[in-house]
Protein backbone atom coordinates (compact mmCIF):
# COMPACT_ATOMS: atom_id res chain seq x y z
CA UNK A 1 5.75 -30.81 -20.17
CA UNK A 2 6.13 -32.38 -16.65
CA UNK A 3 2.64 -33.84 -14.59
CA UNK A 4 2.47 -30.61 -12.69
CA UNK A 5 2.01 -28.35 -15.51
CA UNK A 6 -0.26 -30.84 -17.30
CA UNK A 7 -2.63 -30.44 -14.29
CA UNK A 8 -1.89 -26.67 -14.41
CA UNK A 9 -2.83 -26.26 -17.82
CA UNK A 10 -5.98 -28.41 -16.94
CA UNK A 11 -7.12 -26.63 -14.25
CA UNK A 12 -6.46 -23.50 -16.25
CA UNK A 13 -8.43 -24.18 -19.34
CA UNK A 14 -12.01 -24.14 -17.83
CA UNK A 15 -11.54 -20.38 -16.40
CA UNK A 16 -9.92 -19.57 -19.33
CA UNK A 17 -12.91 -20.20 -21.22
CA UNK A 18 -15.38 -18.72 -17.95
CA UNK A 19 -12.76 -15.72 -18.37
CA UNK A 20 -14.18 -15.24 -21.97
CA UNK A 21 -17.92 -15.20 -21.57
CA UNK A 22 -17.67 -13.49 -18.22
CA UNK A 23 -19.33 -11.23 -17.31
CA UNK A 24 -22.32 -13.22 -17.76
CA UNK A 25 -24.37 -11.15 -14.93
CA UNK A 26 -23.88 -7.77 -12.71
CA UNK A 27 -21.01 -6.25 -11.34
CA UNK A 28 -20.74 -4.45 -8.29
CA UNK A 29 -17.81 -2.07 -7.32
CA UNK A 30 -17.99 -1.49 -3.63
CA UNK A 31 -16.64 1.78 -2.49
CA UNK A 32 -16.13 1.67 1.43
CA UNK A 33 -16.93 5.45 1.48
CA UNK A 34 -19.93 7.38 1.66
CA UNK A 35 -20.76 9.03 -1.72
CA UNK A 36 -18.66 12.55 -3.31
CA UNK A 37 -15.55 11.52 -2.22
CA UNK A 38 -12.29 11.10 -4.91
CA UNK A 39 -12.80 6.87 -4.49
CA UNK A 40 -16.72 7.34 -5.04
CA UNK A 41 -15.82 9.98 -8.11
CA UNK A 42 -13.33 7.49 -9.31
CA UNK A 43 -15.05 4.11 -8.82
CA UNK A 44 -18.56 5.68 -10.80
CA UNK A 45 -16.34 7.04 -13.77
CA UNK A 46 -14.88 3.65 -13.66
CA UNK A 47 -18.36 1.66 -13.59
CA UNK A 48 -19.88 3.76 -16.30
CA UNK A 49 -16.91 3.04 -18.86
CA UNK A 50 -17.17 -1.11 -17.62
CA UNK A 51 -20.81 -1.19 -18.04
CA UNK A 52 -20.48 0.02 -21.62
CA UNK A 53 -17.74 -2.59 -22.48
CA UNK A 54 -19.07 -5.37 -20.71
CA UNK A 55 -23.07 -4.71 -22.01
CA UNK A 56 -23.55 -5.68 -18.52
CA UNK A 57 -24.52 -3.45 -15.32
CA UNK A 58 -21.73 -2.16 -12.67
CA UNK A 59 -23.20 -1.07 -9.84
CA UNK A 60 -21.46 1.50 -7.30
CA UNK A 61 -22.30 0.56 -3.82
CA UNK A 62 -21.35 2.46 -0.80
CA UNK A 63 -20.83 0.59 2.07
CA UNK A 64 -19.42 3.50 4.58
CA UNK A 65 -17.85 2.35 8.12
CA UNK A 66 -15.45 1.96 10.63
CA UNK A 67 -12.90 3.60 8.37
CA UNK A 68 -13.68 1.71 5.06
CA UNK A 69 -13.48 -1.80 7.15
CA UNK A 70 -17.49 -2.33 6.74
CA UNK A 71 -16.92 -1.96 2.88
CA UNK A 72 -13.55 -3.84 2.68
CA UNK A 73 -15.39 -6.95 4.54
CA UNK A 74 -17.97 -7.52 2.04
CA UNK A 75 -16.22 -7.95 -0.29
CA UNK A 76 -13.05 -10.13 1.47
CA UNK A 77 -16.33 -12.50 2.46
CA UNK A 78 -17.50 -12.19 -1.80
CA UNK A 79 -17.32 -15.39 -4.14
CA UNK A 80 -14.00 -15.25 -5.83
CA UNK A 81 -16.22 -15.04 -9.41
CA UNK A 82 -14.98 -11.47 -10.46
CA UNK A 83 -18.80 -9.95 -9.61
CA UNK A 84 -17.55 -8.18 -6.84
CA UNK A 85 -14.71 -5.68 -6.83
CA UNK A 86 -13.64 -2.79 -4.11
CA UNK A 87 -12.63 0.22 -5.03
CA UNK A 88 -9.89 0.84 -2.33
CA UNK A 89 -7.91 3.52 -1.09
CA UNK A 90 -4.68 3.95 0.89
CA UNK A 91 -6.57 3.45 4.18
CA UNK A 92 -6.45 -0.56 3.40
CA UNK A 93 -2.85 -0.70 4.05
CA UNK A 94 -3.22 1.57 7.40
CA UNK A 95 -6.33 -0.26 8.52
CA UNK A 96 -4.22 -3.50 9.70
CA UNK A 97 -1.73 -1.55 12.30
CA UNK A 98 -4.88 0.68 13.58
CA UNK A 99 -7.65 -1.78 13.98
CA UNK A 100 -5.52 -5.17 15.13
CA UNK A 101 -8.93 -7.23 14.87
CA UNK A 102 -10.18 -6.55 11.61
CA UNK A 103 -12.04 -9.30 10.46
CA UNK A 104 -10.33 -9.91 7.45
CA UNK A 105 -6.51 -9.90 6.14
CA UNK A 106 -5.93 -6.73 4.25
CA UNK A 107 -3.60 -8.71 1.65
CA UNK A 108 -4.24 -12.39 1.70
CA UNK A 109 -8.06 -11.73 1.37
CA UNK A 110 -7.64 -9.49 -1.53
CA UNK A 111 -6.70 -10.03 -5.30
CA UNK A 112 -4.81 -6.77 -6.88
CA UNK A 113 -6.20 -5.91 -10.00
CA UNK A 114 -5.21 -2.38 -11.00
CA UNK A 115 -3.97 0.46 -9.01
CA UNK A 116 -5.72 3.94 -10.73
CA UNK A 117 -4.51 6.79 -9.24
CA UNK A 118 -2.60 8.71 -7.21
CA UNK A 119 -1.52 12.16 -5.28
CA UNK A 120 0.77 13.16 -3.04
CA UNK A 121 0.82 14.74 0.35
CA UNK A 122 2.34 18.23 0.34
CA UNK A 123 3.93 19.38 3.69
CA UNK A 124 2.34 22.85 4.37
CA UNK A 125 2.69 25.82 6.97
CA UNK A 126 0.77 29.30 7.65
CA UNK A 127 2.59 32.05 6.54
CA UNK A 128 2.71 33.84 9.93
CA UNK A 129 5.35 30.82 11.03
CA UNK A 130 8.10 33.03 8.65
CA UNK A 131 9.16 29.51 7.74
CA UNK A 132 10.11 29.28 3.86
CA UNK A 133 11.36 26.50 3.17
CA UNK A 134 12.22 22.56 4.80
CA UNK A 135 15.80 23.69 6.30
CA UNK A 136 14.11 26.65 7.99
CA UNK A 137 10.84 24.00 9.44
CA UNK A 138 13.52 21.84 10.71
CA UNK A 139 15.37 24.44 12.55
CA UNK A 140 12.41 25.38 14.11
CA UNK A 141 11.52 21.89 15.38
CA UNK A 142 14.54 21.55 16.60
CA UNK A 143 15.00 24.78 18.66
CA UNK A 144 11.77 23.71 19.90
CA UNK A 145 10.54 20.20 20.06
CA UNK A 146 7.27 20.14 20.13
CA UNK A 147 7.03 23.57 19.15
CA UNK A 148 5.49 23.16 16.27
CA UNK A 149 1.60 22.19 16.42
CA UNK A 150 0.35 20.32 12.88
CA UNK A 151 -2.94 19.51 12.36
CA UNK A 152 -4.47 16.11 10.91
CA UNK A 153 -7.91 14.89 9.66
CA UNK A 154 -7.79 12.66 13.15
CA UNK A 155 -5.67 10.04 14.85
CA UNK A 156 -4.30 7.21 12.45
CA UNK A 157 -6.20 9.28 9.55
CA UNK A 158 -3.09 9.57 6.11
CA UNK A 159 -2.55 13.00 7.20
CA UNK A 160 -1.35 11.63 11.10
CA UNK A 161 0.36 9.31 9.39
CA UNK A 162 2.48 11.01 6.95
CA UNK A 163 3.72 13.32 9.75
CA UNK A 164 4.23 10.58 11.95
CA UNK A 165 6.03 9.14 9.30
CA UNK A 166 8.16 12.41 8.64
CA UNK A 167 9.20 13.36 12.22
CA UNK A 168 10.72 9.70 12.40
CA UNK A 169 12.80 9.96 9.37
CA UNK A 170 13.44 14.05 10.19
CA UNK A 171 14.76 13.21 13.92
CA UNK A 172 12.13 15.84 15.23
CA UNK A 173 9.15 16.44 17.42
CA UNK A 174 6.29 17.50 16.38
CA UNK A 175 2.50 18.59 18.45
CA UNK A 176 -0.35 16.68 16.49
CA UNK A 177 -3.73 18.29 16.78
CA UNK A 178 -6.73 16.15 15.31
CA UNK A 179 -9.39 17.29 13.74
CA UNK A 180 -12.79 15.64 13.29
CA UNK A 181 -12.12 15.59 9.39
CA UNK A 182 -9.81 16.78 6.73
CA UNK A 183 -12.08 20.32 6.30
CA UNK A 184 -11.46 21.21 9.86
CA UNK A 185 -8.12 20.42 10.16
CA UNK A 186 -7.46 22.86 6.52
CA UNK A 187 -9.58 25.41 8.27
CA UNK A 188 -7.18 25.57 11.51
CA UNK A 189 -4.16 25.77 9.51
CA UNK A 190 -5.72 28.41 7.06
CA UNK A 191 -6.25 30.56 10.38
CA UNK A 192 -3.17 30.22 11.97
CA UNK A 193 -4.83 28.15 14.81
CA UNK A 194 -2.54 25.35 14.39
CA UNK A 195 1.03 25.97 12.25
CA UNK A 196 1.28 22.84 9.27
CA UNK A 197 0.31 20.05 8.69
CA UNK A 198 0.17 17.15 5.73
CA UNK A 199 -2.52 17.63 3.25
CA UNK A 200 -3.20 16.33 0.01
CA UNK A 201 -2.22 17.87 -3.17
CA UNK A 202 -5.78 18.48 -3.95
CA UNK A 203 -6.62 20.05 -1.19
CA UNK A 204 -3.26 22.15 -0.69
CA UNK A 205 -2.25 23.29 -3.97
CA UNK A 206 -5.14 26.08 -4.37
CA UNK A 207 -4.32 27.42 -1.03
CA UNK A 208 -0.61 27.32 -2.34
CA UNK A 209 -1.30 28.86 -5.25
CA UNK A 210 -3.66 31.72 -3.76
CA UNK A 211 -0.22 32.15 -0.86
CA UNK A 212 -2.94 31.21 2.14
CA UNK A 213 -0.45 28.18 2.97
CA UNK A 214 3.34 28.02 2.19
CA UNK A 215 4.27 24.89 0.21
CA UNK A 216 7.36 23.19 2.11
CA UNK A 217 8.20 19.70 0.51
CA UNK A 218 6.25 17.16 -1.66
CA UNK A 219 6.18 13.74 0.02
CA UNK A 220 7.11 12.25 -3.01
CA UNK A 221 9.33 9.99 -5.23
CA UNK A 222 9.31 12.57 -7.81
CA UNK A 223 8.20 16.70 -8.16
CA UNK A 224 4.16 17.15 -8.08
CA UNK A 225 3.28 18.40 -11.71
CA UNK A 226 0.75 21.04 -10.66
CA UNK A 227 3.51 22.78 -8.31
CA UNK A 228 6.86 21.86 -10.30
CA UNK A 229 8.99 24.33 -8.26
CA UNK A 230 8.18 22.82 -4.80
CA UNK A 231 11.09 20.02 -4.28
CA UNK A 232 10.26 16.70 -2.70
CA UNK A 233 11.70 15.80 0.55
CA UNK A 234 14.01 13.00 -0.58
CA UNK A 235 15.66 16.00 -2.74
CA UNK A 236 15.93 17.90 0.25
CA UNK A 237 18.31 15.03 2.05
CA UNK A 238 14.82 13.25 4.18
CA UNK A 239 14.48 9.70 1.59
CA UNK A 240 11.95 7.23 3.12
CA UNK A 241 9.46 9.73 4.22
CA UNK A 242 6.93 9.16 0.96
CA UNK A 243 3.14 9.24 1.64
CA UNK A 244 -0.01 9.68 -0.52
CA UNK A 245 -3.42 8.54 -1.83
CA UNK A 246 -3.54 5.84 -4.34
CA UNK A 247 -7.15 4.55 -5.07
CA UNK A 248 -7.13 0.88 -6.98
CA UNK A 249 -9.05 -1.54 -7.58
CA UNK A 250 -9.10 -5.33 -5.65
CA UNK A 251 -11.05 -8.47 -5.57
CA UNK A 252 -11.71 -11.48 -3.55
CA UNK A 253 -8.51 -13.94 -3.15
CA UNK A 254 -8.11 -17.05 -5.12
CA UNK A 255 -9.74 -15.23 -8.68
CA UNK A 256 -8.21 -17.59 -10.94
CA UNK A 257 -5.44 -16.38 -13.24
CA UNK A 258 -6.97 -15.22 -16.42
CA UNK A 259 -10.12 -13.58 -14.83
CA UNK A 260 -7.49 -11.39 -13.06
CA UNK A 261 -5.65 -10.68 -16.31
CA UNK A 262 -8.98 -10.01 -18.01
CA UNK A 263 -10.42 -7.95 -15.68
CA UNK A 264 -6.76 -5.70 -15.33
CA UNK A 265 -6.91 -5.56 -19.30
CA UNK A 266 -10.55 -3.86 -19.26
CA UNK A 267 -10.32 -1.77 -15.91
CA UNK A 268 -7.26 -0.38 -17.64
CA UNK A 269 -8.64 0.13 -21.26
CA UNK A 270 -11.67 1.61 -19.04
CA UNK A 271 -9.02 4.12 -17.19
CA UNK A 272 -7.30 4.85 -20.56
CA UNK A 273 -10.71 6.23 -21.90
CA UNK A 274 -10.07 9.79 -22.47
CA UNK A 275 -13.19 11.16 -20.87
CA UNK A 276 -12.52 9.04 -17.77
CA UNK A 277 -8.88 10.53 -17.76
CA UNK A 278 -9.77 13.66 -18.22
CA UNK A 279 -11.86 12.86 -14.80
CA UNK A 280 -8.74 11.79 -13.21
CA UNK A 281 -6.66 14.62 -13.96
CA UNK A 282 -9.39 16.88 -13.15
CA UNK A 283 -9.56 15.45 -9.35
CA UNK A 284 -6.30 16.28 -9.03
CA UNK A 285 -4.86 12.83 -9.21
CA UNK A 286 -2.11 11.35 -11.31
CA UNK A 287 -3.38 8.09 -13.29
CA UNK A 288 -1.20 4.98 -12.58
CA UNK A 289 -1.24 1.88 -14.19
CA UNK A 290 0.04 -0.53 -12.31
CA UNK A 291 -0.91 -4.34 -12.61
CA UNK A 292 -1.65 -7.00 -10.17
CA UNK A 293 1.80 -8.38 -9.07
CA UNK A 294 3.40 -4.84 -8.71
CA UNK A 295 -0.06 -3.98 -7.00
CA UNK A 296 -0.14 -6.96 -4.59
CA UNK A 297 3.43 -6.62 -3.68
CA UNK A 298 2.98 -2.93 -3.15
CA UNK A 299 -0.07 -4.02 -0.50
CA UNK A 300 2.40 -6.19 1.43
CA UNK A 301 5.20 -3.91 1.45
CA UNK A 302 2.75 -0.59 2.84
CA UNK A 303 1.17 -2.67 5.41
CA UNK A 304 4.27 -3.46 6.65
CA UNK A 305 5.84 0.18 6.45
CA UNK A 306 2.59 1.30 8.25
CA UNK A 307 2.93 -1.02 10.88
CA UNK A 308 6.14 -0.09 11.55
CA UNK A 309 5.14 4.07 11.66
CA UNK A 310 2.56 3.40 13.98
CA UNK A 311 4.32 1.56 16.17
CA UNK A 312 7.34 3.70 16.55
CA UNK A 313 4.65 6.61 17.17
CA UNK A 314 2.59 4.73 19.87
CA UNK A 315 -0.79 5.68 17.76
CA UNK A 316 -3.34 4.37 19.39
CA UNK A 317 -6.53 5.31 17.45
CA UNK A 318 -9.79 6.62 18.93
C-alpha cells in the first residue's frame, strides 16, 4: 500500500467508526416546498420510516421560497455531519440557468445520496384541436408557427421547460401562455382556452383516461406504465426531448465517504419499505433507486442540459 492510501485509510477510519454510531442526535429533511405537495408527501413518508430505524427523530421542515432556493440554501450553508438532508426536486437543476445569482452551487454544494422517484411529463392537447396523435401536432405547428398556444405552470416552471425543450428538438414554434400555477394552467387547457401543453403524468393521466385531454407523446426514455399505449417521443423519431420530476434526496458537500454510503443504504431500505412504496406508487410516481455517483453525475449533466434549453429559448424568468 503506497503513502497516499495509508493516509486515506487513516483519514477514513475515524468516520467510519462516526458512520456507525451516527445518528447520535436529530435529523432534519428540509423540503424547499410548502407542505401537500409530492416532495412534502415523499420526504414525510421518508422521515417516518428513518425515524423508526434510526430510534432517532427526522424532522420535515418546510422552508418555501424563491422557487425552492430559500430551502436549498440552508442546507448548502449545513455542517457536512449527515443531520441535515434536502429533499429535492427537479427544480435544483433548473434553478442555476433561471436565477444566475443563487447563492449557492446547485452541484458542488450538494452531496447525492439517493434519487426516489420519478414521473414523466405527458404532452397533451384539447380534443377540439382534432389533433390525434404527434405527426398530426407537428403538422399543425408547422402550417402555423406559432399557431399553437400551450399553457405552463409559469415562465422557467418544468412544464415551460419541457416545451421549450421539445419545440427545439421538434424544429417548431410554439405560443407559451403562463399560468400563475400548475392548477390554472390544467384548467385553461381542460376548457379549450389554450390548446396543450406539458403536464405531469399525475396530473394528466385522469384527464386522459376520462378523454377531457388527448394523450400525444410521453417525454420519456421508456412507455409510462399507467398509459402503456401512449408511445414516447423518442419512439416517434424526436430523441433528446426527455423531461420529468425526479424527487431525491442530497446533503451538504464534503460528507465523508461512508456516512454517504450509510445514509444511501438506509434511505433506500427506508424507500424499499412496502408501505412507503405503496405511497410512491400511489402518487403516481415510479420509485428509482439510484445511488450517489449516478445521482451526482446526473445533477451535473441536467444543469448543463437546462442551461443550454434556456438559453436557446431566451427565458428570462419573472
Amino acid at each position: 500500500m503506497d503513502r497516499r492510501a495509508v493516509l486515506a485509510a487513516g483519514l477514513a477510519a475515524p468516520f467510519a467508526a462516526r458512520a456507525q454510531a451516527w445518528p447520535d442526535r436529530p435529523v432534519r429533511i428540509v423540503v424547499p416546498y410548502a407542505p401537500g405537495g409530492p416532495t412534502d408527501i415523499l420526504a414525510r413518508s421518508l422521515a417516518a420510516a428513518l425515524g423508526e430505524a434510526w430510534r432517532q427523530p427526522v424532522v420535515v421542515e418546510n422552508r418555501p421560497g424563491a422557487g425552492s432556493a430559500i430551502g436549498t440554501e440552508v442546507v448548502a450553508r449545513a455542517p457536512s455531519d449527515g443531520t441535515t438532508l434536502l429533499f429535492a426536486a427537479t427544480a435544483h437543476v433548473m434553478n442555476p440557468a433561471l436565477m444566475p445569482h443563487l447563492p449557492f452551487d446547485a452541484v458542488r454544494d450538494f452531496t447525492a445520496i439517493l434519487n426516489c422517484a420519478f414521473h414523466p411529463m405527458l404532452l397533451v392537447v384539447h380534443p377540439s384541436t382534432g389533433i390525434s396523435g404527434l405527426p398530426g401536432f407537428i403538422a399543425a405547428a408547422r402550417a402555423r408557427p406559432g399557431g399553437l398556444t400551450m399553457g405552463s405552470a409559469g415562465v422557467g416552471n418544468a412544464s415551460h421547460l419541457a416545451m421549450a425543450l421539445f419545440a427545439s428538438v421538434a424544429g417548431i414554434e410554439l405560443t407559451h401562455v403562463p399560468f400563475s400555477g400548475a392548477a390554472p394552467a390544467q384548467a385553461a387547457v381542460l376548457s379549450g382556452q389554450v390548446q396543450g401543453g406539458f403536464f405531469n403524468s399525475t396530473v394528466a393521466v385522469p384527464q386522459i383516461r376520462d378523454g377531457r385531454l388527448r394523450g400525444i407523446a410521453t417525454a420519456d426514455a421508456k412507455r409510462w406504465r399507467e398509459v402503456p399505449d401512449l408511445p414516447t417521443l423518442a419512439e416517434l423519431g424526436y430523441p433528446g426531448a426527455e423531461a420529468g420530476s425526479w424527487y431525491g434526496v442530497l446533503a451538504p458537500a464534503r460528507l465523508p465517504p461512508p456516512l454517504v454510503a450509510r445514509l444511501h443504504a438506509d434511505i433506500l431500505a427506508a424507500m424499499r419499505q412496502p408501505a412507503v412504496r405503496e405511497r410512491v406508487i400511489a402518487a403516481g410516481l415510479d420509485p428509482l433507486e439510484t445511488g450517489p455517483a449516478e445521482f451526482q453525475a446526473q445533477l451535473a449533466a441536467e444543469v448543463g442540459k437546462w442551461d443550454r434549453v434556456v438559453k436557446a429559448a431566451g427565458i428570462k424568468p419573472d
